[in-house]
N, C-alpha and C. Protein backbone atom coordinates (compact mmCIF):
# COMPACT_ATOMS: atom_id res chain seq x y z
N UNK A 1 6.25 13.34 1.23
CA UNK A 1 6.20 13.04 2.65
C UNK A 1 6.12 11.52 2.83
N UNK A 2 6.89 11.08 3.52
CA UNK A 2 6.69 9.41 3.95
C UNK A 2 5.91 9.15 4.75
N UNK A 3 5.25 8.16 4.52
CA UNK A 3 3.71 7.27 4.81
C UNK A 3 4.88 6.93 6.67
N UNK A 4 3.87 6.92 7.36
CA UNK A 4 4.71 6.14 8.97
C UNK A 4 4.92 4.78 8.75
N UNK A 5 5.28 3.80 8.87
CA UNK A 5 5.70 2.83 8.79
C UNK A 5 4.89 1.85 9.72
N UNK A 6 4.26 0.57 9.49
CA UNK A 6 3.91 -0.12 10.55
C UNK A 6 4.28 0.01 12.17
N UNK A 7 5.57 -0.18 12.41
CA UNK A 7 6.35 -0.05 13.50
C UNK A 7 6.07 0.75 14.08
N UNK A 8 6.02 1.99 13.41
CA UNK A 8 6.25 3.60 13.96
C UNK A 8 4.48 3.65 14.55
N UNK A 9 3.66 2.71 13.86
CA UNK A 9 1.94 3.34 14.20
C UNK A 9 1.96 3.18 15.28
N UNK A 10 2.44 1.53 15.93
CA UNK A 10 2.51 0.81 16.96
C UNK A 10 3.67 1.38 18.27
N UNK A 11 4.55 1.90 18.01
CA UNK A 11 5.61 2.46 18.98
C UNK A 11 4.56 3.27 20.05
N UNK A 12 4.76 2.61 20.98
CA UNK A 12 4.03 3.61 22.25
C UNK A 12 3.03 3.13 22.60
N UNK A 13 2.09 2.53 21.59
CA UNK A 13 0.62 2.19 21.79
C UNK A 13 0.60 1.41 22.96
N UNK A 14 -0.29 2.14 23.76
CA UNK A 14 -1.04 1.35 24.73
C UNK A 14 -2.52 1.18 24.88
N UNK A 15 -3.19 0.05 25.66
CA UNK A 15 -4.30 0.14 26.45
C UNK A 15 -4.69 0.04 27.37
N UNK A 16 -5.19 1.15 27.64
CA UNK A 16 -5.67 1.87 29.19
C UNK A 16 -7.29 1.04 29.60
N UNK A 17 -7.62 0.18 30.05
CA UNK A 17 -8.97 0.13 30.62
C UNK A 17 -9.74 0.81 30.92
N UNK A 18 -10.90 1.07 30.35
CA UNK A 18 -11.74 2.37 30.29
C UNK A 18 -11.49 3.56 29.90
N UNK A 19 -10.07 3.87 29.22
CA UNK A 19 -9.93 4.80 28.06
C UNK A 19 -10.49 4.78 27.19
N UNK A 20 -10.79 6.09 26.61
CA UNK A 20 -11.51 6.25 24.80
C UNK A 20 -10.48 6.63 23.79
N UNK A 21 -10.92 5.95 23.32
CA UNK A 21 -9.89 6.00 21.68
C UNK A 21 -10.67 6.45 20.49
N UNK A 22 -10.02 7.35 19.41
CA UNK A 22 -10.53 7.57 18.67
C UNK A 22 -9.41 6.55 17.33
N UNK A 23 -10.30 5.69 16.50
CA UNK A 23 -9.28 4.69 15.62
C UNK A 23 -9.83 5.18 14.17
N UNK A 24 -8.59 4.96 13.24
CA UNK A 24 -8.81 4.93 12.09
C UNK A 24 -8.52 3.94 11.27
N UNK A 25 -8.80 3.21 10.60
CA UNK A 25 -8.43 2.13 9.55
C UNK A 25 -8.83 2.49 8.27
N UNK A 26 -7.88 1.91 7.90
CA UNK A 26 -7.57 2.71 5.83
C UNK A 26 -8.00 0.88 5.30
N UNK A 27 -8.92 1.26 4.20
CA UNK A 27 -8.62 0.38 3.37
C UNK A 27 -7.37 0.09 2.50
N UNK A 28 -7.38 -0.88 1.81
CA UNK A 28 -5.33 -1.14 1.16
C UNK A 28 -5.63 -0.03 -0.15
N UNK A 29 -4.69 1.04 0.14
CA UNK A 29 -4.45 1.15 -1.08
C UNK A 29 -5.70 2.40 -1.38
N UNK A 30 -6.25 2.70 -0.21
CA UNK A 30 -7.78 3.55 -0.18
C UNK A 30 -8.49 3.27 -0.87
N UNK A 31 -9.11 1.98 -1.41
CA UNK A 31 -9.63 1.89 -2.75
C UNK A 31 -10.63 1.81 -2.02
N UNK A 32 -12.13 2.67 -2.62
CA UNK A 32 -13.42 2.56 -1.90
C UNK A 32 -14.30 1.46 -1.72
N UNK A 33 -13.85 0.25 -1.09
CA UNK A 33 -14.68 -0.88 -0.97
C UNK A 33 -15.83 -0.54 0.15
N UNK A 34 -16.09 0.50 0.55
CA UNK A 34 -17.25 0.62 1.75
C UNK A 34 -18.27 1.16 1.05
N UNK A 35 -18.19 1.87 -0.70
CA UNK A 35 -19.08 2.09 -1.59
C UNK A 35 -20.43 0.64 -1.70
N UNK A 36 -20.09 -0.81 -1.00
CA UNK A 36 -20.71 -1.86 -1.34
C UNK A 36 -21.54 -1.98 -0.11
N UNK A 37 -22.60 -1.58 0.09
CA UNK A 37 -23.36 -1.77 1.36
C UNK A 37 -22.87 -3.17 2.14
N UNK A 38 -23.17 -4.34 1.08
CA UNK A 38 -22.71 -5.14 1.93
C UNK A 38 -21.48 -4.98 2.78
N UNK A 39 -20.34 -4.69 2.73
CA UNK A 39 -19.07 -4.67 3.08
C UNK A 39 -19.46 -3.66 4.17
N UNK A 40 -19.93 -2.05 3.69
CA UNK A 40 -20.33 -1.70 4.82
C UNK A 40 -21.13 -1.71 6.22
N UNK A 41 -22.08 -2.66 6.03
CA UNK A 41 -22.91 -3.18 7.03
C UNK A 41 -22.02 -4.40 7.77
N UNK A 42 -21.17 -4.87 7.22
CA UNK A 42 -20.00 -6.02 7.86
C UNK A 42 -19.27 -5.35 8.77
N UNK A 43 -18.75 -4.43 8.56
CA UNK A 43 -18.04 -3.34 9.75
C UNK A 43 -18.77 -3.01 10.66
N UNK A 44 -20.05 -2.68 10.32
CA UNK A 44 -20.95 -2.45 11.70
C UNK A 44 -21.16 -3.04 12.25
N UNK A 45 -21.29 -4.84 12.01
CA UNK A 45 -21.74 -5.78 12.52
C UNK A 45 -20.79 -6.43 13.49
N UNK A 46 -19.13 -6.26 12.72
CA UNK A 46 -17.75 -6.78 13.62
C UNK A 46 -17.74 -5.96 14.50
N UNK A 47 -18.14 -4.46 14.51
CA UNK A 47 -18.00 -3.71 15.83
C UNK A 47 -18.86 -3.69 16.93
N UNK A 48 -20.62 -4.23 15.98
CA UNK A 48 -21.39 -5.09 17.16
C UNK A 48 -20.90 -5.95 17.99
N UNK A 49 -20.71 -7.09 17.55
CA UNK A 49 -19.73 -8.65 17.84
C UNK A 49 -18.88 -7.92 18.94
N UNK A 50 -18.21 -6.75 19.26
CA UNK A 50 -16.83 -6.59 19.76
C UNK A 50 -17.55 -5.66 21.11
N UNK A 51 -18.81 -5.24 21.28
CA UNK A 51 -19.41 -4.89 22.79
C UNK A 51 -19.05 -5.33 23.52
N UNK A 52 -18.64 -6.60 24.09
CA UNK A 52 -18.56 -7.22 25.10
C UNK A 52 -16.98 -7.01 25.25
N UNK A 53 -15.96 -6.67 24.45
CA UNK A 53 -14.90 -5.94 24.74
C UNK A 53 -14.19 -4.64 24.95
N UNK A 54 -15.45 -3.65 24.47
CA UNK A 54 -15.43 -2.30 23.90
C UNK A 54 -16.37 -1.85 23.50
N UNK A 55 -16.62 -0.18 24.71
CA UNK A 55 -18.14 0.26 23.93
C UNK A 55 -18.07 1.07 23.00
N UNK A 56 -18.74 1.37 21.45
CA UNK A 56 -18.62 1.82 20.49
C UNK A 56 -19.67 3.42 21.73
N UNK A 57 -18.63 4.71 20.82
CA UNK A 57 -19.51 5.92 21.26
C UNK A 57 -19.77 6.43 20.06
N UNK A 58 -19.23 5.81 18.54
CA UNK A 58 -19.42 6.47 17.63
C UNK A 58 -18.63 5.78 16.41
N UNK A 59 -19.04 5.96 15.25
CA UNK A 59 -18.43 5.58 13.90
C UNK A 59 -18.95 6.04 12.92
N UNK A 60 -18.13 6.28 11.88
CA UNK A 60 -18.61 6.42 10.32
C UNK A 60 -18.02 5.65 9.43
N UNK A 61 -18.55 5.10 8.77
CA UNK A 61 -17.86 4.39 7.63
C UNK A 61 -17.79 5.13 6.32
N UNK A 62 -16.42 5.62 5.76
CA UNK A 62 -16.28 6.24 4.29
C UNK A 62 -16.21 5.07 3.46
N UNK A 63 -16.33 5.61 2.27
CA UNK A 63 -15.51 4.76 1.14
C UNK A 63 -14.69 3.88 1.01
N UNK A 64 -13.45 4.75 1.25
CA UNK A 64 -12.25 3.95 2.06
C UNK A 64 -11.33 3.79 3.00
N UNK A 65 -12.11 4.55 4.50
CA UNK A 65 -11.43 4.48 5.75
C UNK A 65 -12.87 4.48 6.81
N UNK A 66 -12.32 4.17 7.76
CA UNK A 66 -13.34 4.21 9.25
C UNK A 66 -13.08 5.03 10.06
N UNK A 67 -13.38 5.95 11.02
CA UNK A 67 -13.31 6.90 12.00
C UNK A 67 -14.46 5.74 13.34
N UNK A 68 -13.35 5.40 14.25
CA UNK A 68 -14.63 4.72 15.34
C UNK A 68 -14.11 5.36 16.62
N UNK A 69 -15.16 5.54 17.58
CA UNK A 69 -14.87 6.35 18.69
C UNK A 69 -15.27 4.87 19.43
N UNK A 70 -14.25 4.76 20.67
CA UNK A 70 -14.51 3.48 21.33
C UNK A 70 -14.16 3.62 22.92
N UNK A 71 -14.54 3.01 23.84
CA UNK A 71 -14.17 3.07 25.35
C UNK A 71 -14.05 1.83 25.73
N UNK A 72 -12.56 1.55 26.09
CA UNK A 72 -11.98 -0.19 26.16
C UNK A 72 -12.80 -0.36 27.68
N UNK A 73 -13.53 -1.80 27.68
CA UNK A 73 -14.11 -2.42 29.04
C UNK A 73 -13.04 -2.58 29.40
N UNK A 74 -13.08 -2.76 30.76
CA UNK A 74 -12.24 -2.38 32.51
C UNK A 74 -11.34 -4.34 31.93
N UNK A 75 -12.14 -4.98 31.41
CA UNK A 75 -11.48 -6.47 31.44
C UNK A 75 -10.93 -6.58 30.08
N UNK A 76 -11.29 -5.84 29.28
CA UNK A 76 -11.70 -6.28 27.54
C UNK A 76 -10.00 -6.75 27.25
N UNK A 77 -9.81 -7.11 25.96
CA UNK A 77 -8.30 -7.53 25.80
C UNK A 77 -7.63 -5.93 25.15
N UNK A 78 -6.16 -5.83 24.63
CA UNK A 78 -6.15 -4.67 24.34
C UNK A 78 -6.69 -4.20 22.62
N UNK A 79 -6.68 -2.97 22.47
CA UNK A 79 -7.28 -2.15 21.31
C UNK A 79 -6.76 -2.94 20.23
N UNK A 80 -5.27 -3.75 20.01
CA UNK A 80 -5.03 -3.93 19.19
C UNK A 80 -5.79 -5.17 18.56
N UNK A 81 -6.02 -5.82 19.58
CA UNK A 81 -7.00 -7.28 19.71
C UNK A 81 -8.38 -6.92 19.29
N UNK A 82 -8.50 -5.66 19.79
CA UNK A 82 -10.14 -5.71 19.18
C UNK A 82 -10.18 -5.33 17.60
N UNK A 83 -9.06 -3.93 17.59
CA UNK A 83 -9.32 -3.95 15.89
C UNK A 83 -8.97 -5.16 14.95
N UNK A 84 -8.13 -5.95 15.33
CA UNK A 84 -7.62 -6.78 14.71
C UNK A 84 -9.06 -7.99 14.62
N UNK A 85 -9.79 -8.35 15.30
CA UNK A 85 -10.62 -8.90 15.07
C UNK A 85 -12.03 -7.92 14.09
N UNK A 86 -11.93 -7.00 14.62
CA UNK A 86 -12.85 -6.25 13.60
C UNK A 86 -12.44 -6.50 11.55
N UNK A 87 -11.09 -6.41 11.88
CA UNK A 87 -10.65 -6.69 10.52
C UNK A 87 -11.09 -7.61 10.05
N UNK A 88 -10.89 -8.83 10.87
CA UNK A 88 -11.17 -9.95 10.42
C UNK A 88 -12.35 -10.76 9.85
N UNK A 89 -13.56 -9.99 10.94
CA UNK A 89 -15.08 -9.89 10.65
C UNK A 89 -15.66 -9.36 9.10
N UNK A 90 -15.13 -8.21 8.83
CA UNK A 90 -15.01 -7.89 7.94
C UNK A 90 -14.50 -7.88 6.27
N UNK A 91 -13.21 -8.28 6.97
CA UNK A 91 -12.90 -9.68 5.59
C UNK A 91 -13.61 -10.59 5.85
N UNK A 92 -14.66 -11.24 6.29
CA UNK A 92 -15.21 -12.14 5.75
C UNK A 92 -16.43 -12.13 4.82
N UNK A 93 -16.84 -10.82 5.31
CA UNK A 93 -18.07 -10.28 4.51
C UNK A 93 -17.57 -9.72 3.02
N UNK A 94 -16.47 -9.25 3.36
CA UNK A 94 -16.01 -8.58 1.88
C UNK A 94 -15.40 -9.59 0.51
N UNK A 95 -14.86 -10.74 1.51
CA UNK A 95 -14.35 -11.66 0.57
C UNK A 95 -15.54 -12.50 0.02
N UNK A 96 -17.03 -12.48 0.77
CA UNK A 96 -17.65 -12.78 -0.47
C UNK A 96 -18.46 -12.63 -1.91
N UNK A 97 -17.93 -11.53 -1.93
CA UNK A 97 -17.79 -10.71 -2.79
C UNK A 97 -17.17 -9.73 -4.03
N UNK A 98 -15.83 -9.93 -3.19
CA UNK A 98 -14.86 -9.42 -3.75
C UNK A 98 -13.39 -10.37 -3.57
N UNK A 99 -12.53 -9.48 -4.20
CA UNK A 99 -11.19 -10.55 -4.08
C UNK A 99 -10.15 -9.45 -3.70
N UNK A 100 -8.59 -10.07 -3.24
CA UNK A 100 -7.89 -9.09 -3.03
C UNK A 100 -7.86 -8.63 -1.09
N UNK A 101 -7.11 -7.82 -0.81
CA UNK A 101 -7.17 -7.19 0.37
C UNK A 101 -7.93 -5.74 0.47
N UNK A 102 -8.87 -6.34 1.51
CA UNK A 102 -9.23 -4.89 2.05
C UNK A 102 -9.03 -3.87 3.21
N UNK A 103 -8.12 -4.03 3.98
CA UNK A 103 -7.66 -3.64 4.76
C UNK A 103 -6.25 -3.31 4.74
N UNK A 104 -5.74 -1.87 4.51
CA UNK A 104 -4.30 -1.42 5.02
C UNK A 104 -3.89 -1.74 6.36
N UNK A 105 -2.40 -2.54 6.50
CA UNK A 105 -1.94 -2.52 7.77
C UNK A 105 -1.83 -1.92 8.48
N UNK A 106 -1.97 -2.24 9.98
CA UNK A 106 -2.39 -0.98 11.13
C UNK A 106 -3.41 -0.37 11.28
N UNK A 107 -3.39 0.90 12.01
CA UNK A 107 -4.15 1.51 11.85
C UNK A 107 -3.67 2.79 13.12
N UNK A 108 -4.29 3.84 12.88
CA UNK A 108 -4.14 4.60 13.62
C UNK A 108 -4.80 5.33 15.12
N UNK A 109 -4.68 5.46 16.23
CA UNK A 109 -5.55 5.47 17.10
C UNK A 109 -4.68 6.72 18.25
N UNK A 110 -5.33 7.26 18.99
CA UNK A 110 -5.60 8.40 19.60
C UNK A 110 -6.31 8.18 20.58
N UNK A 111 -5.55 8.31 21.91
CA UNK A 111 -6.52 8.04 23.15
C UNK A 111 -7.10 9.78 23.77
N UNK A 112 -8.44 9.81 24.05
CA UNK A 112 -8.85 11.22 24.28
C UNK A 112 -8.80 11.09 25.73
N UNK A 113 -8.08 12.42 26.22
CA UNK A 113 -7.51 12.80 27.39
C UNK A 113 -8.62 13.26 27.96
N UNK A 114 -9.16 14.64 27.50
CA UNK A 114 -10.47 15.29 28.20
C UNK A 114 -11.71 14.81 27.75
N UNK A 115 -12.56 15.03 28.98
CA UNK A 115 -14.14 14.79 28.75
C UNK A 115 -14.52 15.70 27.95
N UNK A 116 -14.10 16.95 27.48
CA UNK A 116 -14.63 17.90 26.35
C UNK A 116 -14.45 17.51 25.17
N UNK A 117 -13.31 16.83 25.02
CA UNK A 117 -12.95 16.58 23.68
C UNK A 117 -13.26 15.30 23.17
N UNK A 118 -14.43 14.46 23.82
CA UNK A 118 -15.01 13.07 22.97
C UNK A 118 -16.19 13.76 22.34
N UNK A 119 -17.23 15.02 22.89
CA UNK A 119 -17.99 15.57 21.74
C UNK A 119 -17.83 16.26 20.68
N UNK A 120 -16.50 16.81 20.63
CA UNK A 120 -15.40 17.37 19.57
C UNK A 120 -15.43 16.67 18.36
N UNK A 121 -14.69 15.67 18.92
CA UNK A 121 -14.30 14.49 18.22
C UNK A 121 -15.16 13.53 17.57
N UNK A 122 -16.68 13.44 18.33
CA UNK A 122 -18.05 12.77 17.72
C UNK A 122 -18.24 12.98 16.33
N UNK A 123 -18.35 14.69 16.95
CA UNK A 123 -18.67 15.71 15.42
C UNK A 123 -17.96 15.51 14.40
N UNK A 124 -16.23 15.69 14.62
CA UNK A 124 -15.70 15.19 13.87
C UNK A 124 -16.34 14.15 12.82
N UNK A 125 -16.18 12.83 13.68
CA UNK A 125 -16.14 11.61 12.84
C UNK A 125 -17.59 11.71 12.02
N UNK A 126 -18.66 11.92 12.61
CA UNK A 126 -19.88 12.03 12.38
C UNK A 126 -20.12 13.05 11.04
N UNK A 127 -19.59 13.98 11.14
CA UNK A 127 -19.33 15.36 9.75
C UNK A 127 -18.34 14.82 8.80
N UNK A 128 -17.70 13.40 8.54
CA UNK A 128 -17.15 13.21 7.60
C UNK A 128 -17.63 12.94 6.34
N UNK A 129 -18.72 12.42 5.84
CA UNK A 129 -19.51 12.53 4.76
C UNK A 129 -19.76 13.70 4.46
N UNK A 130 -20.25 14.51 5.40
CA UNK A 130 -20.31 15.90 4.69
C UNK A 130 -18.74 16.50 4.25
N UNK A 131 -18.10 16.64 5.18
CA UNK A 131 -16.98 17.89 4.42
C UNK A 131 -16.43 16.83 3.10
N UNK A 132 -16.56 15.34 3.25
CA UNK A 132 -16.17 14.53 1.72
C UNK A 132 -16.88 14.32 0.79
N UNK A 133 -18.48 15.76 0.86
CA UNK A 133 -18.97 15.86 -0.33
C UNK A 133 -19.93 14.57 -0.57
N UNK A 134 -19.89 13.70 0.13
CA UNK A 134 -21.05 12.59 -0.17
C UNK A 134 -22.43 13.21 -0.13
N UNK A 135 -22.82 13.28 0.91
CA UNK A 135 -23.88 13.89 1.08
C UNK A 135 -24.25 15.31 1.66
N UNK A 136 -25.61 15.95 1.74
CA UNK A 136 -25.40 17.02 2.57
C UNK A 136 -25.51 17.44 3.77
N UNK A 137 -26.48 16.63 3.87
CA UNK A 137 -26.68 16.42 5.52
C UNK A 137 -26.19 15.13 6.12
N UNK A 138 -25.76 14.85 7.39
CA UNK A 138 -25.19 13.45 7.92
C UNK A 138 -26.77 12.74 7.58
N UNK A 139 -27.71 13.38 8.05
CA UNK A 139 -29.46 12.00 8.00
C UNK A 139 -29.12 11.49 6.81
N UNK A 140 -28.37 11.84 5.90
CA UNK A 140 -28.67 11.20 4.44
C UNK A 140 -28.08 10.10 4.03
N UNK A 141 -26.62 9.99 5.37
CA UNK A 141 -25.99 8.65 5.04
C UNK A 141 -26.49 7.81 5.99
N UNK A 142 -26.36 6.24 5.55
CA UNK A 142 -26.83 5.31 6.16
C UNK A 142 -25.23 4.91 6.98
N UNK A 143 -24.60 5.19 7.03
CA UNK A 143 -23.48 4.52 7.73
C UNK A 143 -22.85 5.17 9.26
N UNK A 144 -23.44 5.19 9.85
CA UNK A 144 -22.72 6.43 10.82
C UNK A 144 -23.78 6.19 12.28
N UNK A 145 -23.19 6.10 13.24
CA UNK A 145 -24.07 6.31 14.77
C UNK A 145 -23.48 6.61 15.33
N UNK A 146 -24.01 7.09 16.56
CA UNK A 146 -23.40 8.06 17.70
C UNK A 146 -24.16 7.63 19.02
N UNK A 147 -23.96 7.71 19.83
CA UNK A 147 -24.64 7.85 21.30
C UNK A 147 -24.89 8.88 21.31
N UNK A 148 -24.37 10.15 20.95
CA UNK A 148 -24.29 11.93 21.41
C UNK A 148 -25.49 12.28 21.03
N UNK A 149 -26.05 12.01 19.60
CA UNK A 149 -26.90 13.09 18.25
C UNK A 149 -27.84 11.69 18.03
């Protein structure tokens, strides 16, 4: 099966002001650089930094991808601007430490239509350590918040 192509992630993408998005970002290559607390606490911190453009309703950080649930402010710039700076936050924490790229280009994102389906979708992101066998219960990982739970 062929991988989508940069182009193809981006075809269509828009941002809606005060839409919620559900985003994903792959590390390059999936290699588990979020195994390094440091690196992982850098992602939390770039998506702190990025409130004042976008309210976080939720995230988990894996190994080697992110699940973030987000609601663009009425002014904020668009989604692509914010992840793209999240990246960037984040390579900075990772590069001191490590070498190489950590971030796969793009990323993937999903704007949620119904009000039923952002607690759906919480669970989702929030139950990803569990069904990937990390841990057994979500309390057990340190990487993950919600507004909902």
């Amino acid at each position: 099966m062929n991988k989508p192509t940069y182009k193809a992630l981006t075809k269509g993408r828009v941002s809606i002001p005060n839409q919620i998005y559900h985003v994903r970002l792959c590390t390059k290559n999936r290699q588990p650089h979020f195994f390094n607390f440091n690196t992982a606490r850098g992602f939390v911190k770039a998506i702190q930094k990025q409130q004042h453009k976008c309210h976080t309703l939720c995230y988990v950080v894996m190994p080697d991808h992110i699940h973030w649930l987000l609601q663009l402010n009425e002014e904020g710039p668009d989604l692509g601007q914010i992840v793209r700076g999240v990246k960037i936050s984040t390579m900075h924490v990772f590069k001191k430490t490590s070498s190489g790229k950590l971030w796969q280009r793009g990323f993937y994102d999903r704007a949620i239509r119904s009000e039923q389906d952002i607690e759906t979708v919480a669970r989702y992101i929030v139950r990803n350590p569990v069904r990937a066998g990390l841990v057994k219960s979500v309390r057990d990982y340190s990487h993950w918040d919600a507004i909902y739970f």
